[in-house]
C-alpha atoms as a PDB file:
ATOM      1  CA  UNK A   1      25.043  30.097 -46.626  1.00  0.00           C
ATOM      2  CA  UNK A   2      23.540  27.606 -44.745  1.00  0.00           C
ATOM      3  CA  UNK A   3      21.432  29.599 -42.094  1.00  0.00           C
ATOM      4  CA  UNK A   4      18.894  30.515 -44.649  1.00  0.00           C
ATOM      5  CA  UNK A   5      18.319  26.644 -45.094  1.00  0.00           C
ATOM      6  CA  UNK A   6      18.189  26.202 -41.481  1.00  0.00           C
ATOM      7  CA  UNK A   7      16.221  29.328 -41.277  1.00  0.00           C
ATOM      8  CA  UNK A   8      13.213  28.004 -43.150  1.00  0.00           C
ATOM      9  CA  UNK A   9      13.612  24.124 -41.564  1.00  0.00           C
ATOM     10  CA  UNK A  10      12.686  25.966 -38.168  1.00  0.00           C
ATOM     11  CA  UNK A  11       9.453  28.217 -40.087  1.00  0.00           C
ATOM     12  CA  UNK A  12       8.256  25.441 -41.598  1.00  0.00           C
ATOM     13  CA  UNK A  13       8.992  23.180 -37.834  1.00  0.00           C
ATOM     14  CA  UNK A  14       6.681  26.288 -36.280  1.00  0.00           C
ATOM     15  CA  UNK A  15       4.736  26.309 -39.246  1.00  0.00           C
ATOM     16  CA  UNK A  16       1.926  23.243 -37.972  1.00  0.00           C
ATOM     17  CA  UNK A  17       1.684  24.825 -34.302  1.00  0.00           C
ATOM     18  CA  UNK A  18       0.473  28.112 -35.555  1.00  0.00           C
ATOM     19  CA  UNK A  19      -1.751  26.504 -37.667  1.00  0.00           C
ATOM     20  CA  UNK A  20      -2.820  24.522 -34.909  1.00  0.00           C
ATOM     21  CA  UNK A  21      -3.238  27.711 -32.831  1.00  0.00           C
ATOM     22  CA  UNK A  22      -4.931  29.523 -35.807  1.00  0.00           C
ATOM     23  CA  UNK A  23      -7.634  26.181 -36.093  1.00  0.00           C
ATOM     24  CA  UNK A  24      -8.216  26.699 -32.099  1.00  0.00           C
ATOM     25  CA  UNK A  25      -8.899  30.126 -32.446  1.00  0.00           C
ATOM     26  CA  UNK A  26     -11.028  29.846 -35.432  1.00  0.00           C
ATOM     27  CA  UNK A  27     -13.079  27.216 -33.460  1.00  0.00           C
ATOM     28  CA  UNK A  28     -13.473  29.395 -30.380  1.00  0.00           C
ATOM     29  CA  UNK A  29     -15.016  32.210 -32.569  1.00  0.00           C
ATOM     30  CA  UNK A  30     -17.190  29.969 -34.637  1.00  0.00           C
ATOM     31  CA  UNK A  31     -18.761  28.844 -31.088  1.00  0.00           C
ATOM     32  CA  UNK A  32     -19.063  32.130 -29.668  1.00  0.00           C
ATOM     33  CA  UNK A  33     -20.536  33.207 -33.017  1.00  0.00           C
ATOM     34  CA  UNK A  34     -23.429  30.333 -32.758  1.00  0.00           C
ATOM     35  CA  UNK A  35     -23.765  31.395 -29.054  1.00  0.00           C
ATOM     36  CA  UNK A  36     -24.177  34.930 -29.869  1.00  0.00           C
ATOM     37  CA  UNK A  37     -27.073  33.796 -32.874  1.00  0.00           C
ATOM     38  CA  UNK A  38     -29.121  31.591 -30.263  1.00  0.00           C
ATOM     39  CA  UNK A  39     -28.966  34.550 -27.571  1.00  0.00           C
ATOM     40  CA  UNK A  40     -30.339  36.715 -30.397  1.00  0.00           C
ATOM     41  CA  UNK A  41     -32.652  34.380 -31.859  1.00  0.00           C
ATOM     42  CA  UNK A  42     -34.180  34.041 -28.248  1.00  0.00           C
ATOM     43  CA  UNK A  43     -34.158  37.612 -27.626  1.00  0.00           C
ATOM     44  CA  UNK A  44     -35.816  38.581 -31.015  1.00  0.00           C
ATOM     45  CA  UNK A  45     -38.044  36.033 -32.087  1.00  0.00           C
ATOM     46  CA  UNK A  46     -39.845  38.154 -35.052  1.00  0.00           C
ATOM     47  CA  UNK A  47     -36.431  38.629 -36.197  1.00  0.00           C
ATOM     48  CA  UNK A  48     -35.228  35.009 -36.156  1.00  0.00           C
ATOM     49  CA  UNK A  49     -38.354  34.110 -38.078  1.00  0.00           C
ATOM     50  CA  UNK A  50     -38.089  36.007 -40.632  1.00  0.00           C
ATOM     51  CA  UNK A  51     -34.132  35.285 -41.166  1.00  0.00           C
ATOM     52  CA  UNK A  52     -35.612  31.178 -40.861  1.00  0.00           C
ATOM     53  CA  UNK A  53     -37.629  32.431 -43.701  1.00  0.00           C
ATOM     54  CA  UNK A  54     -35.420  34.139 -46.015  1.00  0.00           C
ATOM     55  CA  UNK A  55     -33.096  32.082 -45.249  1.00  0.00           C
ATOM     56  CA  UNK A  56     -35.268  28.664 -46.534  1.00  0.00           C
ATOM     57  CA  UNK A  57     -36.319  31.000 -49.525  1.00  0.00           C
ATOM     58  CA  UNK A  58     -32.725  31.266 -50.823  1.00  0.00           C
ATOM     59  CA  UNK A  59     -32.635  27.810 -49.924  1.00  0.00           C
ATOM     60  CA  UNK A  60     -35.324  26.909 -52.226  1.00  0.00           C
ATOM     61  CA  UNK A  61     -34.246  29.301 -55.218  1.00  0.00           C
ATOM     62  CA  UNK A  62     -30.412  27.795 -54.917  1.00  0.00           C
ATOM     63  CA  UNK A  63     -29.404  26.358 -58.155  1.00  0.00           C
ATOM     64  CA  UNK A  64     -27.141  23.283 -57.346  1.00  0.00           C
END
């Protein structure tokens, strides 16, 4: 009987380092992902302006 209680003392003791791991990876990818938009953006500039631009126009037309 008592292992299951034990059982979920360790999860939730593992719990906040695979969190932690999960926030480190999530970081990682949102970095590579702006990385990978500059490279583009420099690479196609007609493209990046007209994303700037649709992007302010939904921007603008956003109802807060």
């Amino acid at each position: 009987m008592p292992s299951p209680g034990m059982g979920g003392g360790a999860d939730r003791g593992a719990e906040p380092e695979r969190e932690a791991e999960r926030r480190k990876r999530r970081a990682q990818f949102l970095r590579e992902l702006a990385e990978a938009r500059q490279l583009r953006d420099r690479v196609q500039p007609r493209r990046a302006k007209t994303a700037r631009l649709r992007h302010a126009m939904r921007m603008r037309t956003f109802r807060w």
